[in-house]
PDB file of N, CA and C in Angstrom:
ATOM      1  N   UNK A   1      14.395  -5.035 -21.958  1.00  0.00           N
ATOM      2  CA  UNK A   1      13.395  -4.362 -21.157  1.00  0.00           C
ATOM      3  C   UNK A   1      13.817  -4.444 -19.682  1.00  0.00           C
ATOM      4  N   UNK A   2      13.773  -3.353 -18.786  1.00  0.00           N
ATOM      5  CA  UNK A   2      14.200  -3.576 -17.504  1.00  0.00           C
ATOM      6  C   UNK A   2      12.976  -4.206 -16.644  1.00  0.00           C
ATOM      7  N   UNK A   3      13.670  -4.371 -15.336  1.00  0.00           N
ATOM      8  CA  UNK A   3      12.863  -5.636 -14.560  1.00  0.00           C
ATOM      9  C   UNK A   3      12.643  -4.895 -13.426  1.00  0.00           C
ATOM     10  N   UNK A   4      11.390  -4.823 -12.921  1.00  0.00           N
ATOM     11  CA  UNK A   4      11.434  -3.764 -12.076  1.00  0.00           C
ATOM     12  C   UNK A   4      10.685  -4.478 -10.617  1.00  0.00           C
ATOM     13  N   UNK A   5      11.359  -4.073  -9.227  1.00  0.00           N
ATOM     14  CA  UNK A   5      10.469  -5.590  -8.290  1.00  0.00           C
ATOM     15  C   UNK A   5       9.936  -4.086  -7.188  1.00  0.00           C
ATOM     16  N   UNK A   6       8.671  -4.702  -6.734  1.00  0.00           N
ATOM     17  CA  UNK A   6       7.495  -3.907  -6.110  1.00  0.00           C
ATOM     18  C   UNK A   6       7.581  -4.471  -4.679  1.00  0.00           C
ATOM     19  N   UNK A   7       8.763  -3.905  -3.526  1.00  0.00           N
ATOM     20  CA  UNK A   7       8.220  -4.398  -2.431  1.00  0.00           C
ATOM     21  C   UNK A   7       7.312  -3.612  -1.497  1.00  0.00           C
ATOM     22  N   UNK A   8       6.742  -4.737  -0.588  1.00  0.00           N
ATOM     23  CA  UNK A   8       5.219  -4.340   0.084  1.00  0.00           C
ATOM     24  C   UNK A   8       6.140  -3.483   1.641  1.00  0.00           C
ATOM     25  N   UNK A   9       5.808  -2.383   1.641  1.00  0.00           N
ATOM     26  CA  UNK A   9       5.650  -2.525   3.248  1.00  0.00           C
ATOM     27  C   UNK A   9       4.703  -1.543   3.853  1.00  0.00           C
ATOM     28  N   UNK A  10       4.190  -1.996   5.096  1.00  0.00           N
ATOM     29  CA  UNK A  10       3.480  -1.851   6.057  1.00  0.00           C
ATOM     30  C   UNK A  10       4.190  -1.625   7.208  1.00  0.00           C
ATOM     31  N   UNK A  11       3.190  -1.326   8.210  1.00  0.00           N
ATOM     32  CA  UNK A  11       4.063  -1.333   9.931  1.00  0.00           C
ATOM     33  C   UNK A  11       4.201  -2.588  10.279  1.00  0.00           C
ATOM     34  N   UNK A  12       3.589  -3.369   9.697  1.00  0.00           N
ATOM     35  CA  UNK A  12       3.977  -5.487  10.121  1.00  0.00           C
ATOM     36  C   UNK A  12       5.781  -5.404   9.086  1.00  0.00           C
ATOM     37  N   UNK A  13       6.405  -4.650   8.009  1.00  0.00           N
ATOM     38  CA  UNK A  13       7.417  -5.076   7.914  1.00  0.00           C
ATOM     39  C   UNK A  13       7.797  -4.886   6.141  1.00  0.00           C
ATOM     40  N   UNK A  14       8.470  -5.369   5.568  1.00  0.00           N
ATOM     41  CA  UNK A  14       8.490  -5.278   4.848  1.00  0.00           C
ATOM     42  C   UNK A  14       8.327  -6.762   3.815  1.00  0.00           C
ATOM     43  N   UNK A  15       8.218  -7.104   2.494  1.00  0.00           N
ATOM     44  CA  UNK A  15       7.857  -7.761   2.180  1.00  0.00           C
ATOM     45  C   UNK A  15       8.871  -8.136   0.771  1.00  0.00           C
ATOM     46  N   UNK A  16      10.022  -8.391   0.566  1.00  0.00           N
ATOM     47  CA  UNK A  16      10.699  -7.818  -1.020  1.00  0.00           C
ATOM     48  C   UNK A  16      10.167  -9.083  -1.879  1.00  0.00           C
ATOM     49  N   UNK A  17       9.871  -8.417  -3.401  1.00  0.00           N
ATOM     50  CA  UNK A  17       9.844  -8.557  -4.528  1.00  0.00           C
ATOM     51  C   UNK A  17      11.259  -9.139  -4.901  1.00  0.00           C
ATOM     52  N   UNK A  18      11.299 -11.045  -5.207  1.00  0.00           N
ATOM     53  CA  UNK A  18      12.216 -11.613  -5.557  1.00  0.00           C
ATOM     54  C   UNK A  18      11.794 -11.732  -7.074  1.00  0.00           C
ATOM     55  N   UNK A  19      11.316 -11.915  -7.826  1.00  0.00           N
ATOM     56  CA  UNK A  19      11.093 -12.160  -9.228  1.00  0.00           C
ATOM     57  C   UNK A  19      10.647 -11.106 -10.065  1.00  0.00           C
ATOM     58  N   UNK A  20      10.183  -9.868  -9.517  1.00  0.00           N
ATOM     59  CA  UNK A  20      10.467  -8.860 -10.652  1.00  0.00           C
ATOM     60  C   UNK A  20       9.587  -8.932 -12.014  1.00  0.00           C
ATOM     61  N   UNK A  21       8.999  -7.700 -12.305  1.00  0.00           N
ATOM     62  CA  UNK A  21       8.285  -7.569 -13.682  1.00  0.00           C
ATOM     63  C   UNK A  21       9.225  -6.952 -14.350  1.00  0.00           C
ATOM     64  N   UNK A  22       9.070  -7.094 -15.992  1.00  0.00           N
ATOM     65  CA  UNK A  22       9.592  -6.672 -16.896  1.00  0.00           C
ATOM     66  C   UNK A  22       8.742  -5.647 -17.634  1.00  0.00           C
ATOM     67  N   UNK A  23       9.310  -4.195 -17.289  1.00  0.00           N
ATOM     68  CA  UNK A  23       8.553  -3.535 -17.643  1.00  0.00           C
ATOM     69  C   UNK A  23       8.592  -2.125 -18.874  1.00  0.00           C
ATOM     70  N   UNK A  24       8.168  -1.784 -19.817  1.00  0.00           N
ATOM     71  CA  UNK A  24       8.576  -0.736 -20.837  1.00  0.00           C
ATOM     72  C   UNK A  24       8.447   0.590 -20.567  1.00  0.00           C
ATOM     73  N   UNK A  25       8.283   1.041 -19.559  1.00  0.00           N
ATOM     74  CA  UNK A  25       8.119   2.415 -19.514  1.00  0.00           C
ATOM     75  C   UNK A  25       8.008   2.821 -17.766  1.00  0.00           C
ATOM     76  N   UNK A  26       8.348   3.585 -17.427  1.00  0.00           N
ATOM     77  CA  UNK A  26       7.720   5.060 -15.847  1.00  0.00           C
ATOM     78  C   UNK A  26       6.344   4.306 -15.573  1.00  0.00           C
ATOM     79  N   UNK A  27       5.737   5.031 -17.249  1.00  0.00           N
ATOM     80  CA  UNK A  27       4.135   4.744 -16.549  1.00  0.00           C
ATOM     81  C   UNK A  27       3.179   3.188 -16.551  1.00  0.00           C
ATOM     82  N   UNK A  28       4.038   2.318 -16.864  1.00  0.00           N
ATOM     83  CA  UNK A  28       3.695   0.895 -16.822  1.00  0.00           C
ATOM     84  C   UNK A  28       4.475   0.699 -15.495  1.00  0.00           C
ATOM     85  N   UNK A  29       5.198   0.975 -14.915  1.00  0.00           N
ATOM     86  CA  UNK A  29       5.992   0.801 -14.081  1.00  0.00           C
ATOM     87  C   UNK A  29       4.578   1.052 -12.880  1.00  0.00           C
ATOM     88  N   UNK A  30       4.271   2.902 -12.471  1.00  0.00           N
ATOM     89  CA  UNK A  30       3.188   3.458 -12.105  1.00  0.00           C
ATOM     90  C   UNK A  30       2.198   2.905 -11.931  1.00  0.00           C
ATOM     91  N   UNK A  31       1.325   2.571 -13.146  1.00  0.00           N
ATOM     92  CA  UNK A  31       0.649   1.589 -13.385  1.00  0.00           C
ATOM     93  C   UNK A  31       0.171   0.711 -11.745  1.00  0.00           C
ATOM     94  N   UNK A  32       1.213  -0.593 -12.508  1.00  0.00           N
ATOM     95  CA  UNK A  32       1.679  -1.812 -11.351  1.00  0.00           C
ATOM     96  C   UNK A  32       1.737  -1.212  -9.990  1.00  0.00           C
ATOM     97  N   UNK A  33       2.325  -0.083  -9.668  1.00  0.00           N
ATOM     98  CA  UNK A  33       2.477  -0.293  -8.092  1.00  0.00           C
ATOM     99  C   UNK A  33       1.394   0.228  -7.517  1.00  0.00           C
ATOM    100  N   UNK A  34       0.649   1.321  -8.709  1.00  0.00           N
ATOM    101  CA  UNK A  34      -1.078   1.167  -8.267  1.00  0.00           C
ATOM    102  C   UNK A  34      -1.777   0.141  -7.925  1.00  0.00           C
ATOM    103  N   UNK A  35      -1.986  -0.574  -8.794  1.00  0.00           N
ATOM    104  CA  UNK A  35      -2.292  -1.682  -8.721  1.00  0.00           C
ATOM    105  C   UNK A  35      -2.285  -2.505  -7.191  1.00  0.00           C
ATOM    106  N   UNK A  36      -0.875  -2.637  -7.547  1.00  0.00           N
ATOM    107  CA  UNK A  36      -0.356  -3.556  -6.059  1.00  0.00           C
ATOM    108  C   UNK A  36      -1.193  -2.679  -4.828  1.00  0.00           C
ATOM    109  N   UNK A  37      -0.638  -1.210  -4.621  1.00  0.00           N
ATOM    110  CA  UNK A  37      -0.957  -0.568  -3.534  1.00  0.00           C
ATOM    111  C   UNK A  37      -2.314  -0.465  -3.433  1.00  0.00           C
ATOM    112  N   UNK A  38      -3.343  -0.455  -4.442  1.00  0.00           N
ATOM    113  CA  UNK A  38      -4.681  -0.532  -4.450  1.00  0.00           C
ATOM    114  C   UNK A  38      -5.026  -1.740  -3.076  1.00  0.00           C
ATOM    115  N   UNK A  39      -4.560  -3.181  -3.932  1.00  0.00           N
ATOM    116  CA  UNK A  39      -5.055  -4.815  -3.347  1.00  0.00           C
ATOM    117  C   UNK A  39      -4.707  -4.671  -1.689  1.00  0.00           C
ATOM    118  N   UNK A  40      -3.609  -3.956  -1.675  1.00  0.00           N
ATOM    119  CA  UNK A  40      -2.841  -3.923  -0.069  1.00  0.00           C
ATOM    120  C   UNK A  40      -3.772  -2.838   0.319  1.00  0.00           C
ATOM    121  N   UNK A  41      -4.230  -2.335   0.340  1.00  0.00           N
ATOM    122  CA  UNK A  41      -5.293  -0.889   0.963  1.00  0.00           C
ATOM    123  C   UNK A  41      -6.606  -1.978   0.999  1.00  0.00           C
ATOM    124  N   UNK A  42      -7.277  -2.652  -0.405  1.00  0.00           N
ATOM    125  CA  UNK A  42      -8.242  -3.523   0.042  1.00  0.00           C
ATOM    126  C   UNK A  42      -8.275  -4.649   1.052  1.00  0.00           C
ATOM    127  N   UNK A  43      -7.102  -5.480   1.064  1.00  0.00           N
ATOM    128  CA  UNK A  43      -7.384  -6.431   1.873  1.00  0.00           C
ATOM    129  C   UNK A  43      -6.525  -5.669   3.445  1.00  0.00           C
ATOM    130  N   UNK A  44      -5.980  -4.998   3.665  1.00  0.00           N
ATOM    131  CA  UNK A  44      -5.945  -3.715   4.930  1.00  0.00           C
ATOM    132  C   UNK A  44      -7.122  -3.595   5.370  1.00  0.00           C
ATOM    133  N   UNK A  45      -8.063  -2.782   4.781  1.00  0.00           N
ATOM    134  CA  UNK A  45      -9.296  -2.079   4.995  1.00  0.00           C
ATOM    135  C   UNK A  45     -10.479  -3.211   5.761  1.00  0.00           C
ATOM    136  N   UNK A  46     -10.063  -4.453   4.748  1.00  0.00           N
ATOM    137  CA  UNK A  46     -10.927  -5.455   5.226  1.00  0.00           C
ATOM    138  C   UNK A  46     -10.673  -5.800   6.634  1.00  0.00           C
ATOM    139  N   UNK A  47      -9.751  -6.042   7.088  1.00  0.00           N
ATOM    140  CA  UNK A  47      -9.228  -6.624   7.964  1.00  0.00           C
ATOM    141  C   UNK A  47      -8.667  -5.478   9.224  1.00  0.00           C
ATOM    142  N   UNK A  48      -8.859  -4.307   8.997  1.00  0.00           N
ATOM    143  CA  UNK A  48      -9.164  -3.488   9.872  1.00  0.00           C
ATOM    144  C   UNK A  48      -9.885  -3.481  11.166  1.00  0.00           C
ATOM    145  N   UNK A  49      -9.342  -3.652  12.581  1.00  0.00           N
ATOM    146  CA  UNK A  49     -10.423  -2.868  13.116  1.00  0.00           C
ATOM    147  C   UNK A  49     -11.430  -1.562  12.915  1.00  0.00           C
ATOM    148  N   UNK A  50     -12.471  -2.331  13.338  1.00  0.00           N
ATOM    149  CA  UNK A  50     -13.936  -1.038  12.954  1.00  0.00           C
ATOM    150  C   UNK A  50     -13.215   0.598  13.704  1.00  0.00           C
ATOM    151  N   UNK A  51     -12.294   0.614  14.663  1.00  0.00           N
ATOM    152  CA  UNK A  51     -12.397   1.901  14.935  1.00  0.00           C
ATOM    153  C   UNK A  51     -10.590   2.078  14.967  1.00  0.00           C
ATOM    154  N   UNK A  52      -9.949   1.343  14.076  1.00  0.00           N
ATOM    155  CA  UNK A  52      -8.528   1.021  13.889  1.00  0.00           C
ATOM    156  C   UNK A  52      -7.752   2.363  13.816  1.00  0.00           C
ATOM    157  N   UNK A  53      -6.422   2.398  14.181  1.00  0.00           N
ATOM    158  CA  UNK A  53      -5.810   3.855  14.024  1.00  0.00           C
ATOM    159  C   UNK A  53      -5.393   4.095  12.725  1.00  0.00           C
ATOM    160  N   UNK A  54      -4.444   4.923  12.147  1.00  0.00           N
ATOM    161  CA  UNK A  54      -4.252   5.263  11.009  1.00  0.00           C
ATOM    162  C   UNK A  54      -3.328   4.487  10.659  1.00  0.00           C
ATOM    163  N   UNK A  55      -2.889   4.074   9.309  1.00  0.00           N
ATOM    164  CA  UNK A  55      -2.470   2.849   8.606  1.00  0.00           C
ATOM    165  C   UNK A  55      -1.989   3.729   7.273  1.00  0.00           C
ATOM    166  N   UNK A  56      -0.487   3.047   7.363  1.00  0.00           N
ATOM    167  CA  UNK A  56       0.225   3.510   6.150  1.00  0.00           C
ATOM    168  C   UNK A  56       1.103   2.436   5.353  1.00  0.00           C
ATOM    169  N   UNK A  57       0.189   1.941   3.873  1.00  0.00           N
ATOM    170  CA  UNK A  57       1.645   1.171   3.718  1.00  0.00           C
ATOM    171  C   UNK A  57       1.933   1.829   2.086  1.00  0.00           C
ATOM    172  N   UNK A  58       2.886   0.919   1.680  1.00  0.00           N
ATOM    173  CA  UNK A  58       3.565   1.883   0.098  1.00  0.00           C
ATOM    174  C   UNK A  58       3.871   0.415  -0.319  1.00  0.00           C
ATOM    175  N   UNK A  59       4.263   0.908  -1.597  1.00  0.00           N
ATOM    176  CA  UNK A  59       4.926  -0.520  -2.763  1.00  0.00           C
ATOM    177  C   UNK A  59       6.626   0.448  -3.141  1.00  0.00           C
ATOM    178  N   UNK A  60       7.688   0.120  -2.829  1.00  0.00           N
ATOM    179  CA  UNK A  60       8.745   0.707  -2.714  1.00  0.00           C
ATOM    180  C   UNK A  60       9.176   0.405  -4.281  1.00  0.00           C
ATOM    181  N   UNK A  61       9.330   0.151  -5.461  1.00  0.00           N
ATOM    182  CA  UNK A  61       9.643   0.486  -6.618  1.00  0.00           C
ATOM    183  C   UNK A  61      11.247  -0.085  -6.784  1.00  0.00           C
ATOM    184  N   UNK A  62      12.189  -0.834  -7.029  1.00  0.00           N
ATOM    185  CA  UNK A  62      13.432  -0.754  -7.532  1.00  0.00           C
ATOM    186  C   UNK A  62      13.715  -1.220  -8.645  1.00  0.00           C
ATOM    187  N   UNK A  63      14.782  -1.377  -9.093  1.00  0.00           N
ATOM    188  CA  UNK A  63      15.382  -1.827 -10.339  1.00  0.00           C
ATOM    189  C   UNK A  63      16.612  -2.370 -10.278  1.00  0.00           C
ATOM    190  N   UNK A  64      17.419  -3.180 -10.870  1.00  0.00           N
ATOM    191  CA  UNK A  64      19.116  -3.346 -10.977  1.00  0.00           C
ATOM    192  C   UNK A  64      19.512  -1.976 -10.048  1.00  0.00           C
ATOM    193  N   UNK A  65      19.376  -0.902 -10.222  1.00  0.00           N
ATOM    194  CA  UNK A  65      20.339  -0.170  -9.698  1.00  0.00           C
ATOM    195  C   UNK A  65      19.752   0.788  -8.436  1.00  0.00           C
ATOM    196  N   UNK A  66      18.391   0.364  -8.522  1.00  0.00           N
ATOM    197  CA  UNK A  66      18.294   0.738  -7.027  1.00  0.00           C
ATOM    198  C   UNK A  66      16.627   1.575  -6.970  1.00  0.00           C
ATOM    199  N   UNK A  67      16.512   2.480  -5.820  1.00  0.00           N
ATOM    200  CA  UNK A  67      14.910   2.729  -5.773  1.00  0.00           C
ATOM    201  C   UNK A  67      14.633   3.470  -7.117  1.00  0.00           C
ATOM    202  N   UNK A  68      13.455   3.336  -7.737  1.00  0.00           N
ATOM    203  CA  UNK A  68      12.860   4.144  -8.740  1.00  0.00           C
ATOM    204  C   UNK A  68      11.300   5.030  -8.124  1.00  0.00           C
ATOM    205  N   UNK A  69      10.641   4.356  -7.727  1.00  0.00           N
ATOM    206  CA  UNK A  69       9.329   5.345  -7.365  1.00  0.00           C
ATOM    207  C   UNK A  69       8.892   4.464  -6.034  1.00  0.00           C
ATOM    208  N   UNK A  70       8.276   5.371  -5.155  1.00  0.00           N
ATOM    209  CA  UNK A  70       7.129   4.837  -4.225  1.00  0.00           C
ATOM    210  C   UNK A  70       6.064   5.212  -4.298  1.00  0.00           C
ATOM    211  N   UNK A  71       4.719   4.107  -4.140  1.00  0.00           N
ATOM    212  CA  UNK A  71       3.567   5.074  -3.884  1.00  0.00           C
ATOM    213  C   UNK A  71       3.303   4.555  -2.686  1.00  0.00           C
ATOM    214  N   UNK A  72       2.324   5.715  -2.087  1.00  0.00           N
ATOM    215  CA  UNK A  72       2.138   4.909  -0.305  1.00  0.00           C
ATOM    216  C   UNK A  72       0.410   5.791  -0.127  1.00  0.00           C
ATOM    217  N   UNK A  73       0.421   4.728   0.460  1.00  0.00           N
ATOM    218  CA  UNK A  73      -1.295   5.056   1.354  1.00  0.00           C
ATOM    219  C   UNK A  73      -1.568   4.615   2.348  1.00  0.00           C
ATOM    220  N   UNK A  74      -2.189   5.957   3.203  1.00  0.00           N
ATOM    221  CA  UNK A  74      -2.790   5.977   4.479  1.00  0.00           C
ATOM    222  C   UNK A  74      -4.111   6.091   4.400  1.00  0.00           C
ATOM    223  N   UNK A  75      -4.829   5.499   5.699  1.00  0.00           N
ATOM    224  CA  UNK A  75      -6.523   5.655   5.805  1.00  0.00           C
ATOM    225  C   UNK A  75      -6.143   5.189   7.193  1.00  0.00           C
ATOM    226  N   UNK A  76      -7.679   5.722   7.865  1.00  0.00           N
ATOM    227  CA  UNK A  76      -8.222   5.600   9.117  1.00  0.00           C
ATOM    228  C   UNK A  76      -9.457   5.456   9.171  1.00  0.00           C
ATOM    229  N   UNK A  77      -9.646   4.332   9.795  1.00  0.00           N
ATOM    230  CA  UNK A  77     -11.273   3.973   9.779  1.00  0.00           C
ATOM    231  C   UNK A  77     -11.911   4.645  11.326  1.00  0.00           C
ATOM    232  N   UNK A  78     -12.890   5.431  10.677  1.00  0.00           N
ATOM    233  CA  UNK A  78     -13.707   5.923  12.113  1.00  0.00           C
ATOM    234  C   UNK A  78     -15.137   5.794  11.991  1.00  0.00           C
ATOM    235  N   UNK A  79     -14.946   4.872  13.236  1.00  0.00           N
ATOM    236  CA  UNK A  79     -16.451   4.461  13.033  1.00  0.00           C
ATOM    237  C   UNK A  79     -17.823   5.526  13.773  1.00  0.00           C
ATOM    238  N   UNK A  80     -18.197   6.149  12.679  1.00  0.00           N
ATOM    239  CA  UNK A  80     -18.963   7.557  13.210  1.00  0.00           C
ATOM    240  C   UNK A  80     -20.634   6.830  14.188  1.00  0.00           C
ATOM    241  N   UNK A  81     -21.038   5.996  13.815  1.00  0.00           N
ATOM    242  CA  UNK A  81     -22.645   6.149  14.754  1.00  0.00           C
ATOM    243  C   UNK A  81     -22.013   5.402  16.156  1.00  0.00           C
ATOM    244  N   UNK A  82     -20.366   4.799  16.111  1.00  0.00           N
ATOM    245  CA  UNK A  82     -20.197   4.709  17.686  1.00  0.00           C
ATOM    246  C   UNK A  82     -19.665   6.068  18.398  1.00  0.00           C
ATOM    247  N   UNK A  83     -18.887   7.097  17.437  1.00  0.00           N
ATOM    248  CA  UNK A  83     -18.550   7.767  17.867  1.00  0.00           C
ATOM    249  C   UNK A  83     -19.720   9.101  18.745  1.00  0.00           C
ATOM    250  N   UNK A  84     -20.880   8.719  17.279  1.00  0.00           N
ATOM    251  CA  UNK A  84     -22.452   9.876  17.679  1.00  0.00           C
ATOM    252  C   UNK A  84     -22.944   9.304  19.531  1.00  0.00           C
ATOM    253  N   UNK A  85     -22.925   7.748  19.500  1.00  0.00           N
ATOM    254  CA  UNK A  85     -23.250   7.333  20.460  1.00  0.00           C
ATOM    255  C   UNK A  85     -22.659   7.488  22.342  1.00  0.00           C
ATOM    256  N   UNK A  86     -21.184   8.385  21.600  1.00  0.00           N
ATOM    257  CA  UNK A  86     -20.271   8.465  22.761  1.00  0.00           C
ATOM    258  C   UNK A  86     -20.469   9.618  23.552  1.00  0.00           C
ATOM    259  N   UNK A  87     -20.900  10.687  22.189  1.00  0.00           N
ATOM    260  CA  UNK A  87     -20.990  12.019  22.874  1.00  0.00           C
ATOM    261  C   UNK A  87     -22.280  12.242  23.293  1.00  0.00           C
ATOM    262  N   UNK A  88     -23.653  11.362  22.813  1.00  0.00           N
ATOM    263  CA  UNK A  88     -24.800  11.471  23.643  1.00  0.00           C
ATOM    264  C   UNK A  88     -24.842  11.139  24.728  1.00  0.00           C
ATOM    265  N   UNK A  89     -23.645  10.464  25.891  1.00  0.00           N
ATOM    266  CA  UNK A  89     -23.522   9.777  26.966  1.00  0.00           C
ATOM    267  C   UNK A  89     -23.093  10.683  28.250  1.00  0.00           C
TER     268      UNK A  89
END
């Protein structure tokens, strides 16, 4: 079964996957870096500034022989009743 390692990156850097899952298929592969990229968007989001700029990170996908898939996600938090509050001013 091939071994497939999920590294993190963000604009703080990158993060590599030393130990690697063993995985049977594309979409178990898919799967996982959902997964991963999900937890990294949650604890992002958390830790966001309330009116933070736009934010992009991905789970980069490789194998023995090199990249296989990325998934990546962006969000921007805008905080709308400060923004309502700006233009009543």
């Amino acid at each position: 079964m091939p071994r497939y390692y999920f590294d993190l990156r963000d604009e703080k850097g990158v993060a590599l996957d030393e130990e690697g899952l063993d995985l049977a298929s594309t979409r178990a592969v898919q799967a996982e870096a959902a997964k991963s990229v999900a937890d990294m968007a949650r604890d992002a989001v958390l830790s966001a500034a309330p009116t933070g700029g736009r934010q992009t990170m991905a789970i980069d996908v490789r194998d023995e022989a090199g990249p296989v898939m990325q998934v990546t996600f962006s969000f921007e938090i805008e905080n709308l009743k400060t923004r309502s509050h700006a233009r009543d001013h």
